[in-house]
Protein backbone atom coordinates (compact mmCIF):
# COMPACT_ATOMS: atom_id res chain seq x y z
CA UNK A 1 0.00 0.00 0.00
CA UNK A 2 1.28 3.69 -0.88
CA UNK A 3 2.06 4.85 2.10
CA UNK A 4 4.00 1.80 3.98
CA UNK A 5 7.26 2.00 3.01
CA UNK A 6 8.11 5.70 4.73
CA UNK A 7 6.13 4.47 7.49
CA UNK A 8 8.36 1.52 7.80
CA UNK A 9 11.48 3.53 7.33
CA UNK A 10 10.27 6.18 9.81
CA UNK A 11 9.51 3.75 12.45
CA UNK A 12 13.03 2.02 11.54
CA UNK A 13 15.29 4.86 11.29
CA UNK A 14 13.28 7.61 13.97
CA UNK A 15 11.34 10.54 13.61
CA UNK A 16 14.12 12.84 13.51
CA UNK A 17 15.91 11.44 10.89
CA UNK A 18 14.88 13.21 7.21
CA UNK A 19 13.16 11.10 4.95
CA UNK A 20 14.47 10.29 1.41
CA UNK A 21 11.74 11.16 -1.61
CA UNK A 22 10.22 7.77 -1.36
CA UNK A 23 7.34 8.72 -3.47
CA UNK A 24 9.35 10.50 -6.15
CA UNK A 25 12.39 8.56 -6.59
CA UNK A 26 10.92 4.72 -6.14
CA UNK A 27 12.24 2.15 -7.70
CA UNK A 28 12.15 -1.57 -8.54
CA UNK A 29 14.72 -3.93 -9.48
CA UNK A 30 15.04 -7.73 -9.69
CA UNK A 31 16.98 -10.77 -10.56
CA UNK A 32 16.21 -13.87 -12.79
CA UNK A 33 12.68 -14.88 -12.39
CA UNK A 34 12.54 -12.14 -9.27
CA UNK A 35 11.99 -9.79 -12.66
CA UNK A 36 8.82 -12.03 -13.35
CA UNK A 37 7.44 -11.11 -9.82
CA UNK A 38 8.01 -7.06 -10.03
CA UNK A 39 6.55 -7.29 -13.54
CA UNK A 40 3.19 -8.76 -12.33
CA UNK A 41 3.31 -6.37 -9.58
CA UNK A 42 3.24 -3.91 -12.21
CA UNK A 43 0.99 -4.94 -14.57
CA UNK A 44 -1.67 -4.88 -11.71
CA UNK A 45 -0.57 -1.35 -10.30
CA UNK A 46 2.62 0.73 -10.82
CA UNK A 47 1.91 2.13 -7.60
CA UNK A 48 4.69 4.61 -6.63
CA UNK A 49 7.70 2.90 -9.10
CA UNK A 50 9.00 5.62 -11.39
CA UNK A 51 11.77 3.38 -12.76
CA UNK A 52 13.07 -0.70 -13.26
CA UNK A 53 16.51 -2.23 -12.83
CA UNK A 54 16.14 -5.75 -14.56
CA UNK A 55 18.86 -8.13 -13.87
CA UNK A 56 19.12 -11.12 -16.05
CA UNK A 57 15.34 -10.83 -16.46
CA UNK A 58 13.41 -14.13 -16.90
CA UNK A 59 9.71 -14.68 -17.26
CA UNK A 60 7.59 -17.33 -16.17
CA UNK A 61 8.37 -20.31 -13.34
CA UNK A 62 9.47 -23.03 -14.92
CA UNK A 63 12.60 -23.35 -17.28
CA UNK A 64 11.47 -26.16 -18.83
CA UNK A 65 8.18 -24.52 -20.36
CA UNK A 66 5.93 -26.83 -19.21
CA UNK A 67 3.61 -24.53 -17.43
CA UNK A 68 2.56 -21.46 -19.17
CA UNK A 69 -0.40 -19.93 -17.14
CA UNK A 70 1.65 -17.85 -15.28
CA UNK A 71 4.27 -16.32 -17.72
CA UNK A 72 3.51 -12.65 -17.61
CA UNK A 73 4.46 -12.27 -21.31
CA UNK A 74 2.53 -12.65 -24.32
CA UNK A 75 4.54 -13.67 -27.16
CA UNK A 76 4.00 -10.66 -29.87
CA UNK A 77 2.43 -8.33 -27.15
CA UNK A 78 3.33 -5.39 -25.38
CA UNK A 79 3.15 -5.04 -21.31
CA UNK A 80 0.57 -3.48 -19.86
CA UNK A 81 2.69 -0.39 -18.25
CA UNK A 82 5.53 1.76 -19.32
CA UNK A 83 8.28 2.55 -17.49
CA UNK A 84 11.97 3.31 -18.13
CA UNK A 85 14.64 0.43 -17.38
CA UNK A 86 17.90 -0.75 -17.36
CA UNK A 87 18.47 -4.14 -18.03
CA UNK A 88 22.13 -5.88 -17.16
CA UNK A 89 22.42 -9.26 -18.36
CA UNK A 90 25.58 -11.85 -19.47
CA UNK A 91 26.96 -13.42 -22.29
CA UNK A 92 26.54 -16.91 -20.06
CA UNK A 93 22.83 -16.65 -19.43
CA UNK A 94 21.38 -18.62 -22.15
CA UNK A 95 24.52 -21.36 -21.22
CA UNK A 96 23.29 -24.75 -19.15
CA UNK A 97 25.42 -26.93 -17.15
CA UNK A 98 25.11 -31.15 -17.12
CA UNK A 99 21.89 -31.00 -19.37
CA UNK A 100 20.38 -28.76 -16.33
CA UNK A 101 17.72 -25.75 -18.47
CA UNK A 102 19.46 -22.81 -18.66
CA UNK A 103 19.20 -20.20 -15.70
CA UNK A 104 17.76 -18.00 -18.37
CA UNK A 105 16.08 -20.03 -21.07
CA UNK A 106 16.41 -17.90 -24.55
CA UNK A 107 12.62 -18.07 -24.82
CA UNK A 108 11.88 -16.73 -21.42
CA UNK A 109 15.33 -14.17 -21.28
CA UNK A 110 16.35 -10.94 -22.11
CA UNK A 111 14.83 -10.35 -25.79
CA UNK A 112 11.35 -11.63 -24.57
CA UNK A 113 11.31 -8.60 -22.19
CA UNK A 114 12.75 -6.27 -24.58
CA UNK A 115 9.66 -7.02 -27.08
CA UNK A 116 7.46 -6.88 -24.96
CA UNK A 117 8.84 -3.71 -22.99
CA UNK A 118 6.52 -0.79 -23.13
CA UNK A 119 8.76 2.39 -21.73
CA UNK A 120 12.33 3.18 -22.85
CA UNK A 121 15.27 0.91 -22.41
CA UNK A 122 18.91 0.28 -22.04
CA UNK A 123 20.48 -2.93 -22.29
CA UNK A 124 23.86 -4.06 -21.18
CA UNK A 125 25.07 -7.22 -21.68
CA UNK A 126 28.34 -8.32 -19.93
CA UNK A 127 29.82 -10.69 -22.75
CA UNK A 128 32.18 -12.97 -20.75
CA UNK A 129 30.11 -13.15 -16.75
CA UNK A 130 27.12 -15.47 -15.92
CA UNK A 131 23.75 -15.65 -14.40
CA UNK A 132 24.96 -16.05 -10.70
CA UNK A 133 28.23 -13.59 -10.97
CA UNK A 134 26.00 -10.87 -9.55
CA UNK A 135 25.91 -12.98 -6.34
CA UNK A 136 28.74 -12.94 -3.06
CA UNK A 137 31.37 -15.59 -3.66
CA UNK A 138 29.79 -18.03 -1.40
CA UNK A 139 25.66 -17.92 -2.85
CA UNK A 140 27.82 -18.15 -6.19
CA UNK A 141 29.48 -20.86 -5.49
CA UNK A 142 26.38 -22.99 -5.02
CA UNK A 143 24.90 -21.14 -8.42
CA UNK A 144 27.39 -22.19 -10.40
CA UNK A 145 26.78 -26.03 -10.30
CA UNK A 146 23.82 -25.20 -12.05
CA UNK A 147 24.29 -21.37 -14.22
CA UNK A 148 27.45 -21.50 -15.97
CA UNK A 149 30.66 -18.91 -14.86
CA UNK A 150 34.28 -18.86 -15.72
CA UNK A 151 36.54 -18.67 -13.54
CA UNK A 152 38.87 -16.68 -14.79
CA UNK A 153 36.76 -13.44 -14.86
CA UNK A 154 37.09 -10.81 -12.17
CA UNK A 155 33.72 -10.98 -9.97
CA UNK A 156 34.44 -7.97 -8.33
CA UNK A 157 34.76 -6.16 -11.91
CA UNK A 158 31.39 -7.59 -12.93
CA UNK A 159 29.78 -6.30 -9.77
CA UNK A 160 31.52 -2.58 -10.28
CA UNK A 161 29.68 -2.17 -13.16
CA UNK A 162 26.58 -3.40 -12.54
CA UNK A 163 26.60 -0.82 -9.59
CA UNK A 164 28.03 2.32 -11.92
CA UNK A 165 25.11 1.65 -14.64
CA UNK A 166 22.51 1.72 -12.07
CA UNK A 167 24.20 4.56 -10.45
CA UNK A 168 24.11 6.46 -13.91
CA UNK A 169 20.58 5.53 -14.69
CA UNK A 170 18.85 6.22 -11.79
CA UNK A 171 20.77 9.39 -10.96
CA UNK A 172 20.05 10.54 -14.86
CA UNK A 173 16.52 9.65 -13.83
CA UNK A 174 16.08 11.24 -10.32
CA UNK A 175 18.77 13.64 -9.95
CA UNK A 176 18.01 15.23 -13.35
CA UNK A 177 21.76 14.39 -14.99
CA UNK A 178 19.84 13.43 -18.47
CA UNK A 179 23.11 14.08 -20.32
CA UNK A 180 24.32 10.93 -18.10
CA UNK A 181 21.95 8.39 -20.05
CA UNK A 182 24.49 8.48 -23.17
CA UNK A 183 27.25 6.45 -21.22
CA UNK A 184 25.14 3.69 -20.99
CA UNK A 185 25.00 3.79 -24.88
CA UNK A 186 28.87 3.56 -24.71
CA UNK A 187 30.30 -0.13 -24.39
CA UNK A 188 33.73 1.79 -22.97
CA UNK A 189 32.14 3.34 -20.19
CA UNK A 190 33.47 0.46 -17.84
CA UNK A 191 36.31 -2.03 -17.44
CA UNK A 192 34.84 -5.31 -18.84
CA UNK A 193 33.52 -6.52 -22.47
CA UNK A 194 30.16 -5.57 -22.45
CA UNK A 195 27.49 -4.75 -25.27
CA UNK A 196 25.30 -2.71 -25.48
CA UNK A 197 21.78 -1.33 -26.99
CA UNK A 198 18.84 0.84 -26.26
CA UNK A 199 15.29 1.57 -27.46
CA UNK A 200 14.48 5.16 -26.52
CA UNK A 201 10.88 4.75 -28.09
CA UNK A 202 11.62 8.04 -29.91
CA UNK A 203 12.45 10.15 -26.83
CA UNK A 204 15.84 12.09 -26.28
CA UNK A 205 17.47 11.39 -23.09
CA UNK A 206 15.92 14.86 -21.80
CA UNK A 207 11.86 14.03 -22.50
CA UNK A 208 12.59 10.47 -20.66
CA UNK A 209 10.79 11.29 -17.21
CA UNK A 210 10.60 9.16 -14.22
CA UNK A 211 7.62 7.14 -14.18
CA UNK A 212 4.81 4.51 -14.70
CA UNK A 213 1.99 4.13 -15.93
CA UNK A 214 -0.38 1.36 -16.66
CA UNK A 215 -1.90 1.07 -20.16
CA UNK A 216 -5.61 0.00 -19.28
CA UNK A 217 -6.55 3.05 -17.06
CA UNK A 218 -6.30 6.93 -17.30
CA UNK A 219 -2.92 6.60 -18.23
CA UNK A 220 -2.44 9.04 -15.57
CA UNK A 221 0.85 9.41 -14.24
CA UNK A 222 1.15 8.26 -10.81
C-alpha cells in the first residue's frame, strides 16, 4: 500500500531522521525470475515505481516450459505499463550446465522482455560473466553447479559495473543528470567486455521522465 514504506522507514530509522523522496524517486529492481514477480506487480498497479533495474530478467516459473499460465508475457504483445529500465544481463545466461535448463532459457530471457517492454530501455550485456556472478562468492558458489561462470573473470569487476550503470541511470533519472543516459549507450564506459543497446521509443534522453503508468486506465501518471 502507498504509504507503507516511509512508514516503515520512519519507524526504523526515527522521527528525527529526514526522509528520502520515497514517493518521487521509487524504484524496482530484480533478478532472474525475481523480474517475473516485479513485472506482475506492475501490470496490476505501478503504484509509486517511477523506474526498473532488470537483472538477467526471466519470465515465467518453470525453465522447462511446461507450465505457461503464469508467464507474464505474451509472445507478440506489449506489457501493460511503461516505465523506463535498465536491463544488465551476461553473455553466459542462455549457457546450461550437465543437461540442467538454462538459468535463463532464450525463450523466457532478455529479448522476450525487450519485445514486450513498453517504456524506454537500455540494455547491457556483460559478454564474458554469468547468471549467478552478480551474487557474493559463497551464494555463487552454489549457483554455479547449475548457471554457468568462468573462472577466470574478475567478480568484483562484474559487480563494479553493474553498480556504476545503475548509479548512472537512476541518478540521470532522479537527480536530473539526463546528459548521463548516453554512457550507458557507450560499451567503454566500464572495465569489462560488455554490449550494449537501447530503445528510446523516440524520446531524447531529456523528454525520458521518471515514471509509470499502466496502459488499461487513465494513463495518468502516478
Amino acid at each position: 500500500q502507498e504509504g507503507s514504506l516511509e512508514q516503515a522507514l520512519r519507524e526504523s530509522w526515527g522521527a528525527e531522521t529526514p526522509m528520502p523522496d520515497v514517493k518521487g524517486r521509487a524504484a524496482v529492481m530484480g533478478q532472474s525470475e525475481g523480474n517475473h514477480d516485479v513485472g506482475i506487480a506492475l501490470s496490476l498497479n505501478c503504484s509509486i515505481a517511477k523506474a526498473a533495474v532488470l537483472i538477467d530478467p526471466v519470465d515465467g516459473v518453470d525453465p522447462y516450459g511446461v507450465i505457461k499460465n503464469q508467464n507474464l508475457i505474451k509472445v507478440g504483445e506489449k506489457l501493460n505499463f511503461s516505465i523506463p529500465a535498465l536491463i544488465l544481463d551476461n553473455g553466459l545466461d542462455d549457457k546450461a550446465n550437465f543437461g540442467e535448463p538454462p538459468c535463463m532459457p532464450p525463450a523466457m530471457g532478455t529479448s522476450r522482455w525487450m519485445k514486450a517492454w513498453r517504456g524506454p530501455f537500455w540494455r547491457l550485456n556483460a559478454t564474458e560473466y554469468g547468471h549467478v556472478d552478480c551474487l557474493d562468492s559463497r551464494s555463487a558458489a552454489v549457483g554455479k553447479v547449475i548457471c554457468p561462470s568462468h573462472r577466470w573473470t574478475n567478480k568484483a569487476d562484474y559487480r563494479s559495473m553493474l553498480a556504476d550503470a545503475i548509479h548512472i541511470f537512476l541518478g540521470a533519472l532522479f537527480f536530473g543528470e539526463k546528459a548521463a543516459l548516453a554512457k550507458l549507450e557507450d560499451p567503454k564506459f566500464t572495465l569489462i567486455n560488455v554490449t550494449v543497446d537501447h530503445d528510446l521509443k523516440g524520446l531524447t534522453h531529456s523528454e525520458i521522465a521518471p515514471r509509470c503508468r499502466n496502459t488499461d486506465t487513465e494513463m495518468k501518471d502516478i
